[in-house]
Protein backbone atom coordinates (compact mmCIF):
# COMPACT_ATOMS: atom_id res chain seq x y z
CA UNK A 1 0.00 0.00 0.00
CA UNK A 2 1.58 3.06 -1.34
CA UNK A 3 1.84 5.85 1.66
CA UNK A 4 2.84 9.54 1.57
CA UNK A 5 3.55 11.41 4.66
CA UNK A 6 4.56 15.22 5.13
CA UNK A 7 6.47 16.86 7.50
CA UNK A 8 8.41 19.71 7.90
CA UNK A 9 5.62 22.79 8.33
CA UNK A 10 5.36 25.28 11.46
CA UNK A 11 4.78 28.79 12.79
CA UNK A 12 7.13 31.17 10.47
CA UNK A 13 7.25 34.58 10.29
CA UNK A 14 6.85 36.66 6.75
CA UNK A 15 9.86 36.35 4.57
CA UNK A 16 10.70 33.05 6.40
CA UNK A 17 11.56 30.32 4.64
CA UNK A 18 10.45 26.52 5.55
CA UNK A 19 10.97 22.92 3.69
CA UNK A 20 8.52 20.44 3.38
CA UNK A 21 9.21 16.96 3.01
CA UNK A 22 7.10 13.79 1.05
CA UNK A 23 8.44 10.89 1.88
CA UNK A 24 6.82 8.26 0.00
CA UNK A 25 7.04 4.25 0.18
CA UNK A 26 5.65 1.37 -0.97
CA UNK A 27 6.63 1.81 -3.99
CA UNK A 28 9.65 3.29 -6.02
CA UNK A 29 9.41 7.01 -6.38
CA UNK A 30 11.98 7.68 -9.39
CA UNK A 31 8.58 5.77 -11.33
CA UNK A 32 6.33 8.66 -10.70
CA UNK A 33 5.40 12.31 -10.35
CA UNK A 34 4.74 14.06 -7.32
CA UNK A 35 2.47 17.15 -7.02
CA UNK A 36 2.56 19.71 -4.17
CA UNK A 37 -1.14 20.93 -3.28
CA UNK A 38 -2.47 23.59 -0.59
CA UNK A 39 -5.46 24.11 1.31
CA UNK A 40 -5.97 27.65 3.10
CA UNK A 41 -9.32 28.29 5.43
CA UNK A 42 -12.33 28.56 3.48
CA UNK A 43 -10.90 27.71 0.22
CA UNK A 44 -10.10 24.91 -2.11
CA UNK A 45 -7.22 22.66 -2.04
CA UNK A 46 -4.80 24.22 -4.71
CA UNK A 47 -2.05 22.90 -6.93
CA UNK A 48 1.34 24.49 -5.98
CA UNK A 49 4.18 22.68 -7.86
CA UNK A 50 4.79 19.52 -9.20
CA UNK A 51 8.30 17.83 -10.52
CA UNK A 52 7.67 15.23 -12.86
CA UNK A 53 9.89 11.77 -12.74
CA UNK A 54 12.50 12.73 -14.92
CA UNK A 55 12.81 15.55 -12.04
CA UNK A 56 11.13 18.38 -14.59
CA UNK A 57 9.95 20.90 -12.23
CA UNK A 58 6.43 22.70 -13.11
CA UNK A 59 4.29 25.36 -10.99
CA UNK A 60 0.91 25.53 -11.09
CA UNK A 61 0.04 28.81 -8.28
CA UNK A 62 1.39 31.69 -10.08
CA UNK A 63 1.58 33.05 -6.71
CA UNK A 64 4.24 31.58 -5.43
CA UNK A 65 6.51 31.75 -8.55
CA UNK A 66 9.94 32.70 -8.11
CA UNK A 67 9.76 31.90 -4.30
CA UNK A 68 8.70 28.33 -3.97
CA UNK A 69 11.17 25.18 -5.94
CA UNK A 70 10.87 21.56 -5.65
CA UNK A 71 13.18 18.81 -5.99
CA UNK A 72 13.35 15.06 -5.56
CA UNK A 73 15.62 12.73 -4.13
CA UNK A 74 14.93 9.54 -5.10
CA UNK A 75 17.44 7.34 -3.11
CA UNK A 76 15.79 8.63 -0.59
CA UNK A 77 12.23 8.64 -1.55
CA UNK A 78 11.58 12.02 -0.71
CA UNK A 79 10.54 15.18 -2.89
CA UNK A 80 11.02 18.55 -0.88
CA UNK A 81 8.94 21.82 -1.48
CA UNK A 82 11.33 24.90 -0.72
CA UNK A 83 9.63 28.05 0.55
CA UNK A 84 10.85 31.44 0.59
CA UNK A 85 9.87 34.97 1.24
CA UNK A 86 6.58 33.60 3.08
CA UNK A 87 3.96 35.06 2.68
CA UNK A 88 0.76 35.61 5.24
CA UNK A 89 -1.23 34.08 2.32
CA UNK A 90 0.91 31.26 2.35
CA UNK A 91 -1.11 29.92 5.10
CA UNK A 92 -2.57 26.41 4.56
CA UNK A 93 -2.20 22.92 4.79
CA UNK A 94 -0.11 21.25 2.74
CA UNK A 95 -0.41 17.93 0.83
CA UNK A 96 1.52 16.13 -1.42
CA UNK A 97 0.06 13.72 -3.63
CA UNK A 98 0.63 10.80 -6.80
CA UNK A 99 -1.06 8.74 -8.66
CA UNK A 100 -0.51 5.36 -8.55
CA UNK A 101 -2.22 2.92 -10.68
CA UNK A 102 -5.16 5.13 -12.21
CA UNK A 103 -5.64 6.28 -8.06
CA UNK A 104 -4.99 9.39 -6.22
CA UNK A 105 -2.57 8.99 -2.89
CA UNK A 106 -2.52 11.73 -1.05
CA UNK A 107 -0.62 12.25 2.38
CA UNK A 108 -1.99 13.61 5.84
CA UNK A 109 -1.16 17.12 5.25
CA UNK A 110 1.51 19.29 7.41
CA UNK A 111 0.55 22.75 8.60
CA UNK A 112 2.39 25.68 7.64
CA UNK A 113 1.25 29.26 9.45
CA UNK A 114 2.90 32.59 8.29
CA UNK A 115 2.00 35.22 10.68
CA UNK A 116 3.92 37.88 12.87
């Protein structure tokens, strides 16, 4: 059973700068791509980035061009969202998610708060 699990959000002031981690197993990473999604209060979940498995980055939230990358390391089964120059509006949770098989996988979600 393919699992995802995030980690890496917190509390961080604007024009902080956090990484989030997906660490993925069951099955082999380097076989598939990984999107970054978001989900603030009151809104719906967003794509943010996404890096592809021949580790082609692409960004879906205009807003956070320029600020945000992504990368993968596949020996290690992990794909990291970088974050910088937070932003208040940066607020939400954060979910990573692949498709495996014709089916969505989608972690837990790790919280990320930008506020002074």
């Amino acid at each position: 059973q393919p699992q995802l699990v995030e980690s890496g959000g917190g509390l961080v002031q604007p024009g902080g700068s956090l990484q989030l981690s997906c660490e993925v197993s069951g099955f082999t990473l380097a076989d598939f791509t990984v999107t970054w999604f978001r989900q603030a209060p009151g809104k719906e979940r967003e794509a943010v980035m996404c890096i592809s498995k021949w580790d082609s980055p692409f960004t879906f939230a205009d807003s956070v061009r320029g600020r945000f990358t992504i990368a993968r390391v596949n020996a290690k089964q992990t794909v990291y969202l970088n974050m910088f120059r937070l932003r208040p509006e940066d607020t939400a949770v954060y979910y990573c998610k692949l498709i495996f098989k014709g089916r969505q996988y989608w972690g837990q979600g790790t919280q990320v708060t930008v506020s002074s």
